[in-house]
PDB file of N, CA and C in Angstrom:
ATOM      1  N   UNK A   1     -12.385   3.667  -0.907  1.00  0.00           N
ATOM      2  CA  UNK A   1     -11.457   4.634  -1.454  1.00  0.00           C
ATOM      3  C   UNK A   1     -10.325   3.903  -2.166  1.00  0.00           C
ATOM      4  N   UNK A   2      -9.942   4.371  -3.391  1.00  0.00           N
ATOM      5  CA  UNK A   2      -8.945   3.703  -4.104  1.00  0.00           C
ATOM      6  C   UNK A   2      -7.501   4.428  -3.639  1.00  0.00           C
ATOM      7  N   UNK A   3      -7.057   3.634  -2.840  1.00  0.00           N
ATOM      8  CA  UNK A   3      -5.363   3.778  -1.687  1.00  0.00           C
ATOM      9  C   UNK A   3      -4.564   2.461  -2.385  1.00  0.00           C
ATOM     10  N   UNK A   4      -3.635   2.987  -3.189  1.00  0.00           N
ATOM     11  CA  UNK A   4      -3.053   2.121  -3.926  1.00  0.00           C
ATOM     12  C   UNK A   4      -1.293   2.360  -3.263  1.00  0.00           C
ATOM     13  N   UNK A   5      -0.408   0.868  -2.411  1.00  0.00           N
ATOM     14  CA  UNK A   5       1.148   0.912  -2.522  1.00  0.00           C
ATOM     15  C   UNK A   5       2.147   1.559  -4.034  1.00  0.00           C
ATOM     16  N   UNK A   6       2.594   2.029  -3.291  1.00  0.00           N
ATOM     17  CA  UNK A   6       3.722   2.348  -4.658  1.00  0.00           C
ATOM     18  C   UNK A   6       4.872   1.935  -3.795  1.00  0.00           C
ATOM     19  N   UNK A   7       6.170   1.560  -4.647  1.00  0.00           N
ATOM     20  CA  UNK A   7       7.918   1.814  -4.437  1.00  0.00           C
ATOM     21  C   UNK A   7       8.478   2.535  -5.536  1.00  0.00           C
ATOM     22  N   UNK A   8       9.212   3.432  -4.891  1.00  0.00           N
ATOM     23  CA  UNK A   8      10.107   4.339  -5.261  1.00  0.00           C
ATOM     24  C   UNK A   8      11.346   3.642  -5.653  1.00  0.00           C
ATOM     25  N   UNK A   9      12.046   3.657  -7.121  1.00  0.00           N
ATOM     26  CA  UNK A   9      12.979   3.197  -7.276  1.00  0.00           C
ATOM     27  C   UNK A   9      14.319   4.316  -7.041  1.00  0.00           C
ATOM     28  N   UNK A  10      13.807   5.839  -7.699  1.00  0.00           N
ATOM     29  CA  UNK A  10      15.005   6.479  -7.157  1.00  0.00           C
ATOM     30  C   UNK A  10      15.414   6.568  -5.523  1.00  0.00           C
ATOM     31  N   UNK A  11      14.730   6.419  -4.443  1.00  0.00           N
ATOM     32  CA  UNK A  11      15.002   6.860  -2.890  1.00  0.00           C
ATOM     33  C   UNK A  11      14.565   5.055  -2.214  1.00  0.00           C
ATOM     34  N   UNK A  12      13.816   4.447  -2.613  1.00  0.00           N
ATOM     35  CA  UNK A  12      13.950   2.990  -2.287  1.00  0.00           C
ATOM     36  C   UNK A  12      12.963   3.063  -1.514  1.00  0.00           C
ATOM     37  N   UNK A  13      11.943   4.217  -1.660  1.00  0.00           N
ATOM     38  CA  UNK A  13      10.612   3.930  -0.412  1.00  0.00           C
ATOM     39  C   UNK A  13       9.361   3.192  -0.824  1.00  0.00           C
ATOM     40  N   UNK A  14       8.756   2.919   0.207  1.00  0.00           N
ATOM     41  CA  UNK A  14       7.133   2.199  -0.067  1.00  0.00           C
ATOM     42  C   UNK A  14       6.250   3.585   0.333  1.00  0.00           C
ATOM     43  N   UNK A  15       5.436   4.008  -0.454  1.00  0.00           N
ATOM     44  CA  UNK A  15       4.313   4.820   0.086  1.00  0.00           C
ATOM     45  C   UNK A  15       2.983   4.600  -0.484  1.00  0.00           C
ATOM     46  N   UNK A  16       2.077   4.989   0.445  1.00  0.00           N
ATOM     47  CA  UNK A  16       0.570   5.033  -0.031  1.00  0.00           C
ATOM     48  C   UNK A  16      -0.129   6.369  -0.860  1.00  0.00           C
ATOM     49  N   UNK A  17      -0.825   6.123  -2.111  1.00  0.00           N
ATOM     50  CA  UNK A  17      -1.269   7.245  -2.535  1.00  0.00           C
ATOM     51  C   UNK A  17      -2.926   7.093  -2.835  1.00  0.00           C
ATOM     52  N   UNK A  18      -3.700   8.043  -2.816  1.00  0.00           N
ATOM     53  CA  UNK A  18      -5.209   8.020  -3.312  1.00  0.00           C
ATOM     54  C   UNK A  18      -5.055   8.281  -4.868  1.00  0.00           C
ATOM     55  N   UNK A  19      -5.678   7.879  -5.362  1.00  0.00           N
ATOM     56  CA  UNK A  19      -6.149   7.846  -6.686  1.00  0.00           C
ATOM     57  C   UNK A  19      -6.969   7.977  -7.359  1.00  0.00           C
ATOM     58  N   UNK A  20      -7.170   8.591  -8.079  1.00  0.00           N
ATOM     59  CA  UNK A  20      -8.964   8.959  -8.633  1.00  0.00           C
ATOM     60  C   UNK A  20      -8.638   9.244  -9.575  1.00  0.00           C
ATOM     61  N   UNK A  21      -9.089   8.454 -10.790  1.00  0.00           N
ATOM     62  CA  UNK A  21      -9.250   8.334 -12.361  1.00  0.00           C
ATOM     63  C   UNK A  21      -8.089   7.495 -12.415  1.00  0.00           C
ATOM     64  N   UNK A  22      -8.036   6.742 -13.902  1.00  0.00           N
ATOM     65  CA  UNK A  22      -6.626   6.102 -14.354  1.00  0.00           C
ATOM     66  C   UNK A  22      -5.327   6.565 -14.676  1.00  0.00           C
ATOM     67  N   UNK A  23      -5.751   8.266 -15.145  1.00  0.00           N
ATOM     68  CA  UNK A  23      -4.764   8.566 -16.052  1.00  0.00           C
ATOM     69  C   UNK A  23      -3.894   9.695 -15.167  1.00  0.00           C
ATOM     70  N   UNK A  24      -4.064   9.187 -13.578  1.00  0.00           N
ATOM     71  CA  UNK A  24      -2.838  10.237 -12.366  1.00  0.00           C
ATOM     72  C   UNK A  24      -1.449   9.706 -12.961  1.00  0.00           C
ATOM     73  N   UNK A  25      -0.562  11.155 -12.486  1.00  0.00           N
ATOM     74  CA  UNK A  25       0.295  10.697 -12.610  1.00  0.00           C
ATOM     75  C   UNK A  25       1.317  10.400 -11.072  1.00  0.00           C
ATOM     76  N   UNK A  26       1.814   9.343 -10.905  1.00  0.00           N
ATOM     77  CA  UNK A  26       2.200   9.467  -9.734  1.00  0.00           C
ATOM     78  C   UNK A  26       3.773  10.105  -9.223  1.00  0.00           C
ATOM     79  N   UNK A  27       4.015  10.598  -8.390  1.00  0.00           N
ATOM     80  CA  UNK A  27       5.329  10.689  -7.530  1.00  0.00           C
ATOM     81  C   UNK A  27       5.271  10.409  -6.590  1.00  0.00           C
ATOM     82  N   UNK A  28       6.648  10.203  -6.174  1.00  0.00           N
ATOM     83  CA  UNK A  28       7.413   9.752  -4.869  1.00  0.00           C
ATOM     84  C   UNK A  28       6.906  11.095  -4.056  1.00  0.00           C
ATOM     85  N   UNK A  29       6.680  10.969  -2.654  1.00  0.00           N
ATOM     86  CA  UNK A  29       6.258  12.335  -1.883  1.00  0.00           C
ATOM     87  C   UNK A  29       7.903  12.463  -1.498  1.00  0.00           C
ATOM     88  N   UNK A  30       8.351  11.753  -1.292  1.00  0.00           N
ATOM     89  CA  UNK A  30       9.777  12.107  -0.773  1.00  0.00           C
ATOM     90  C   UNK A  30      11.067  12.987  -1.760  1.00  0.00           C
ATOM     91  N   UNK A  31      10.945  12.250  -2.930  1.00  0.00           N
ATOM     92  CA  UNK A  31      11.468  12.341  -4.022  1.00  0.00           C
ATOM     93  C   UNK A  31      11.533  12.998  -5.082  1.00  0.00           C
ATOM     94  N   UNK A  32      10.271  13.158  -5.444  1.00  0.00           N
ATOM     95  CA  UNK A  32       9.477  14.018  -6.430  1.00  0.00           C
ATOM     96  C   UNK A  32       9.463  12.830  -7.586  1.00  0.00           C
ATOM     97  N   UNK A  33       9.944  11.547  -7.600  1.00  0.00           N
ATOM     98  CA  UNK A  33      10.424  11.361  -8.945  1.00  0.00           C
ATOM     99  C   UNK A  33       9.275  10.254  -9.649  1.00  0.00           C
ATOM    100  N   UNK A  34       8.862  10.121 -10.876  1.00  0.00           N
ATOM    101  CA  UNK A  34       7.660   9.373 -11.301  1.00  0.00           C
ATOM    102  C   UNK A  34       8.599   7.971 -11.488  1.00  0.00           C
ATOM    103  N   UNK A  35       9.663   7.963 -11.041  1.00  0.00           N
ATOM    104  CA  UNK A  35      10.275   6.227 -11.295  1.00  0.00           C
ATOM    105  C   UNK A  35       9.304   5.486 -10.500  1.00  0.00           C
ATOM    106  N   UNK A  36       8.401   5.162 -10.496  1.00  0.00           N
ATOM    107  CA  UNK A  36       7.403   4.759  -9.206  1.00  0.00           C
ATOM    108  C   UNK A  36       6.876   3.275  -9.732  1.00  0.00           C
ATOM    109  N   UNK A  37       6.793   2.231  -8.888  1.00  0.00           N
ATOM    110  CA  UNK A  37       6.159   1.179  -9.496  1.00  0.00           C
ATOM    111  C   UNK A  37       4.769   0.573  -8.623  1.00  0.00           C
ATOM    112  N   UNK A  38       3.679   0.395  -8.942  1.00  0.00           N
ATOM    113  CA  UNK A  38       2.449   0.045  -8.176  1.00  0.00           C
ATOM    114  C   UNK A  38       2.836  -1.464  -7.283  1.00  0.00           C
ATOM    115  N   UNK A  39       2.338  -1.714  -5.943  1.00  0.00           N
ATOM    116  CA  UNK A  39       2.813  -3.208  -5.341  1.00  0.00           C
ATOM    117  C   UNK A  39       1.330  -3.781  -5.685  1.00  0.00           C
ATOM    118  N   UNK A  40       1.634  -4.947  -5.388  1.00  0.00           N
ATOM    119  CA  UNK A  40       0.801  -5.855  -5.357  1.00  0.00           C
ATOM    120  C   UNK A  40       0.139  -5.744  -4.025  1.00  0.00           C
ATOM    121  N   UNK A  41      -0.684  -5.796  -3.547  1.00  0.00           N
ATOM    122  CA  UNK A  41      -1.719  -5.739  -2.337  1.00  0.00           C
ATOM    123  C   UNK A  41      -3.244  -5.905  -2.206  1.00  0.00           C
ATOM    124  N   UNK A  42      -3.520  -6.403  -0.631  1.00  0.00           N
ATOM    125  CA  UNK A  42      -5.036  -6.981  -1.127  1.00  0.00           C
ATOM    126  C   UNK A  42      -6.213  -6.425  -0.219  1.00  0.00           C
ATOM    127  N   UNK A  43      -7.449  -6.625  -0.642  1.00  0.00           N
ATOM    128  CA  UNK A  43      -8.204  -5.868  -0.103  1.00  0.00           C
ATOM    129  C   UNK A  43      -8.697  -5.702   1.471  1.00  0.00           C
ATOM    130  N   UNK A  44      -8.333  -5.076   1.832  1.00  0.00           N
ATOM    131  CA  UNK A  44      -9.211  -5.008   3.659  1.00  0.00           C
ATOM    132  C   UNK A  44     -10.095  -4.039   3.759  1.00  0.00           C
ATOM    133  N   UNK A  45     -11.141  -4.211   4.700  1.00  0.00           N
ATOM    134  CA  UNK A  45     -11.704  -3.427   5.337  1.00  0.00           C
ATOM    135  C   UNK A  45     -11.477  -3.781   6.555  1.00  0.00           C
ATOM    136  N   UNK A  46     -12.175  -2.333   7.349  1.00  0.00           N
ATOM    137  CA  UNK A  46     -12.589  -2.436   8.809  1.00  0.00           C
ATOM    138  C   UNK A  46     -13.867  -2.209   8.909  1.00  0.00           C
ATOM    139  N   UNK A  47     -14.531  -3.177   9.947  1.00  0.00           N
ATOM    140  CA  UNK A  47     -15.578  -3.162  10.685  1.00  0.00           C
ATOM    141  C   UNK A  47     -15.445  -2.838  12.171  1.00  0.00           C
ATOM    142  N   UNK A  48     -15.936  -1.862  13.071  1.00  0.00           N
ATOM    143  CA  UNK A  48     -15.644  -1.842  13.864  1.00  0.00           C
ATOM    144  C   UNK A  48     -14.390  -1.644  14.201  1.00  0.00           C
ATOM    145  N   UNK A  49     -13.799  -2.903  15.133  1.00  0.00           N
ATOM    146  CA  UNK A  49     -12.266  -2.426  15.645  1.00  0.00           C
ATOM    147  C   UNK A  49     -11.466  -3.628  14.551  1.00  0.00           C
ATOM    148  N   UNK A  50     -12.271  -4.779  14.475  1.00  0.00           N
ATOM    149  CA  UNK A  50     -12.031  -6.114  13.639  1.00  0.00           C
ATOM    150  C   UNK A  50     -11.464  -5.481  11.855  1.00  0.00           C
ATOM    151  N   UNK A  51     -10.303  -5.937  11.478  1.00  0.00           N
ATOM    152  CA  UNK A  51      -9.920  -5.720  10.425  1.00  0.00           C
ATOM    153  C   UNK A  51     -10.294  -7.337   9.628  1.00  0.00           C
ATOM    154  N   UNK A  52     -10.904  -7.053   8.506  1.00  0.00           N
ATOM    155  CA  UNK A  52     -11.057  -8.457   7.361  1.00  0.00           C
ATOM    156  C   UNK A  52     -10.407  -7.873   6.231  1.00  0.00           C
ATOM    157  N   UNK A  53      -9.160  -8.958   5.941  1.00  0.00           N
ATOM    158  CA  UNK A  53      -8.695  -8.866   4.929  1.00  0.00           C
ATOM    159  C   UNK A  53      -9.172  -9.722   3.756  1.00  0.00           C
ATOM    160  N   UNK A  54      -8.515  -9.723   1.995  1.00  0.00           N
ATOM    161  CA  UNK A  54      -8.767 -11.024   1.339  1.00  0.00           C
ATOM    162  C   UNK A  54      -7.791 -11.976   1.547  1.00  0.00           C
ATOM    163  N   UNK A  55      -6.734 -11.787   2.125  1.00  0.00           N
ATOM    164  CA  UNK A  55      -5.930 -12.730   2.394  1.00  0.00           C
ATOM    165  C   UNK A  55      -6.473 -14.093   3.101  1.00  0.00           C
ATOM    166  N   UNK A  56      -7.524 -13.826   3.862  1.00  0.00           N
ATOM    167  CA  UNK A  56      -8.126 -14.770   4.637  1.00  0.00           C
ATOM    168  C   UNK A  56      -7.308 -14.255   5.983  1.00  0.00           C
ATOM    169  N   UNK A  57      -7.351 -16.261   6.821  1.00  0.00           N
ATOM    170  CA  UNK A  57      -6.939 -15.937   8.298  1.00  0.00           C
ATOM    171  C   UNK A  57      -5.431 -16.588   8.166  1.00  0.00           C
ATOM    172  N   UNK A  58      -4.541 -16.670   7.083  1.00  0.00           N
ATOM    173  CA  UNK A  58      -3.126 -16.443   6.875  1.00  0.00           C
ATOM    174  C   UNK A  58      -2.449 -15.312   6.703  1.00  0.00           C
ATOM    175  N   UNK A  59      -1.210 -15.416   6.197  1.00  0.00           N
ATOM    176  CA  UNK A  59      -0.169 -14.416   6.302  1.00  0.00           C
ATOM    177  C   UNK A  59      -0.292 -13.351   6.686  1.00  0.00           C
ATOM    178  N   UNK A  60      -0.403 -12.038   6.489  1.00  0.00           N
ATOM    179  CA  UNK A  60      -0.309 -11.236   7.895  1.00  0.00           C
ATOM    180  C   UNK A  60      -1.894 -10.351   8.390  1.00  0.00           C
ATOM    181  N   UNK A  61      -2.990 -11.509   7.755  1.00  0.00           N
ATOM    182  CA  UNK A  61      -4.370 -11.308   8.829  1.00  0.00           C
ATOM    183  C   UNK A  61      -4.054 -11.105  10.411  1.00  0.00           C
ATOM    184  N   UNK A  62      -3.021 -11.713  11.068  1.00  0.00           N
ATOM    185  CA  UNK A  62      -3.116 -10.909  12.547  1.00  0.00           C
ATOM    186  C   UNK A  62      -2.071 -10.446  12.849  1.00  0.00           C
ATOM    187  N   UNK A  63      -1.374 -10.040  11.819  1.00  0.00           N
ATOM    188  CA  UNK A  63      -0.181  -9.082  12.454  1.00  0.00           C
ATOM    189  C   UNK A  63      -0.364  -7.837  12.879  1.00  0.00           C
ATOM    190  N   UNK A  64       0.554  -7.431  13.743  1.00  0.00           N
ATOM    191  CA  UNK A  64       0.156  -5.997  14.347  1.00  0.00           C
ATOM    192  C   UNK A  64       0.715  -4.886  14.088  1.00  0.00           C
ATOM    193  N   UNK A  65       1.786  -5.648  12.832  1.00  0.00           N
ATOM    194  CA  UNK A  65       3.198  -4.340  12.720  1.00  0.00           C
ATOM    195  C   UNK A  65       2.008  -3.422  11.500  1.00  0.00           C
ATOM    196  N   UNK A  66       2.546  -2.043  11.736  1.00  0.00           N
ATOM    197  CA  UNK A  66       1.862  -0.453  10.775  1.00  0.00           C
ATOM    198  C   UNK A  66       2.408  -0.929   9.575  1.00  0.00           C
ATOM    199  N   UNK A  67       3.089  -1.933   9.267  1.00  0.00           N
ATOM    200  CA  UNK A  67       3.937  -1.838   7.547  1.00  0.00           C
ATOM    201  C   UNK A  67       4.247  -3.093   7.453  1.00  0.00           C
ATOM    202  N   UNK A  68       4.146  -3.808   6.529  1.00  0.00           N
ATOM    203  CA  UNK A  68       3.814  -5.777   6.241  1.00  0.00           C
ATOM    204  C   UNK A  68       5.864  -5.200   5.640  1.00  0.00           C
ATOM    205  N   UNK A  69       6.434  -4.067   5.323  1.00  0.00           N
ATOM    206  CA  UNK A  69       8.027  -4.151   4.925  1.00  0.00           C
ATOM    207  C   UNK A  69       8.106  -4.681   6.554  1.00  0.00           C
ATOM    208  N   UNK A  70       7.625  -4.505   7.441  1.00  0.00           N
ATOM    209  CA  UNK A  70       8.396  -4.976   8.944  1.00  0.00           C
ATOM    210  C   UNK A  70       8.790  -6.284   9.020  1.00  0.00           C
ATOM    211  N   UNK A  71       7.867  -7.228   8.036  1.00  0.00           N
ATOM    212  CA  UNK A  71       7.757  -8.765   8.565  1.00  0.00           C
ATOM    213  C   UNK A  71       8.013  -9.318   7.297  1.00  0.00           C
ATOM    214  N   UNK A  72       8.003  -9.157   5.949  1.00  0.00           N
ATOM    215  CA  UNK A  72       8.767  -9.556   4.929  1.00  0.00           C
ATOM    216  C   UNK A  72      10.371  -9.768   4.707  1.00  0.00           C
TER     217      UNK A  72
END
């Protein structure tokens, strides 16, 4: 499924949105506002309970925090 980060420049949030086709337009769910900029982020799946990221077995492959803003 294409689950792409955004940040919100008017309200200062990080959120997740689905996406389907190129030409969505996005908003802030909080905000309403399209000031929105896409993050950089990398691919994971889950197998089982085991998460594989592309990051490999560095930076936050075994962290446990719900949001990588926790540990940045």
């Amino acid at each position: 499924m294409p689950i792409f980060e955004y940040h919100c420049f008017k309200c200062d949030k990080d959120f997740e949105k689905l996406v389907m086709g190129t030409n969505s337009r996005i908003t802030c769910p909080d905000c309403e506002t399209m000031e929105v900029e896409k993050k950089f982020s990398t691919f994971a799946i889950k197998s089982g309970t085991a998460f594989s990221s592309s990051i490999g077995s560095s930076g936050c492959g075994g962290c446990t925090a719900t949001s990588c803003s926790t540990c940045h």
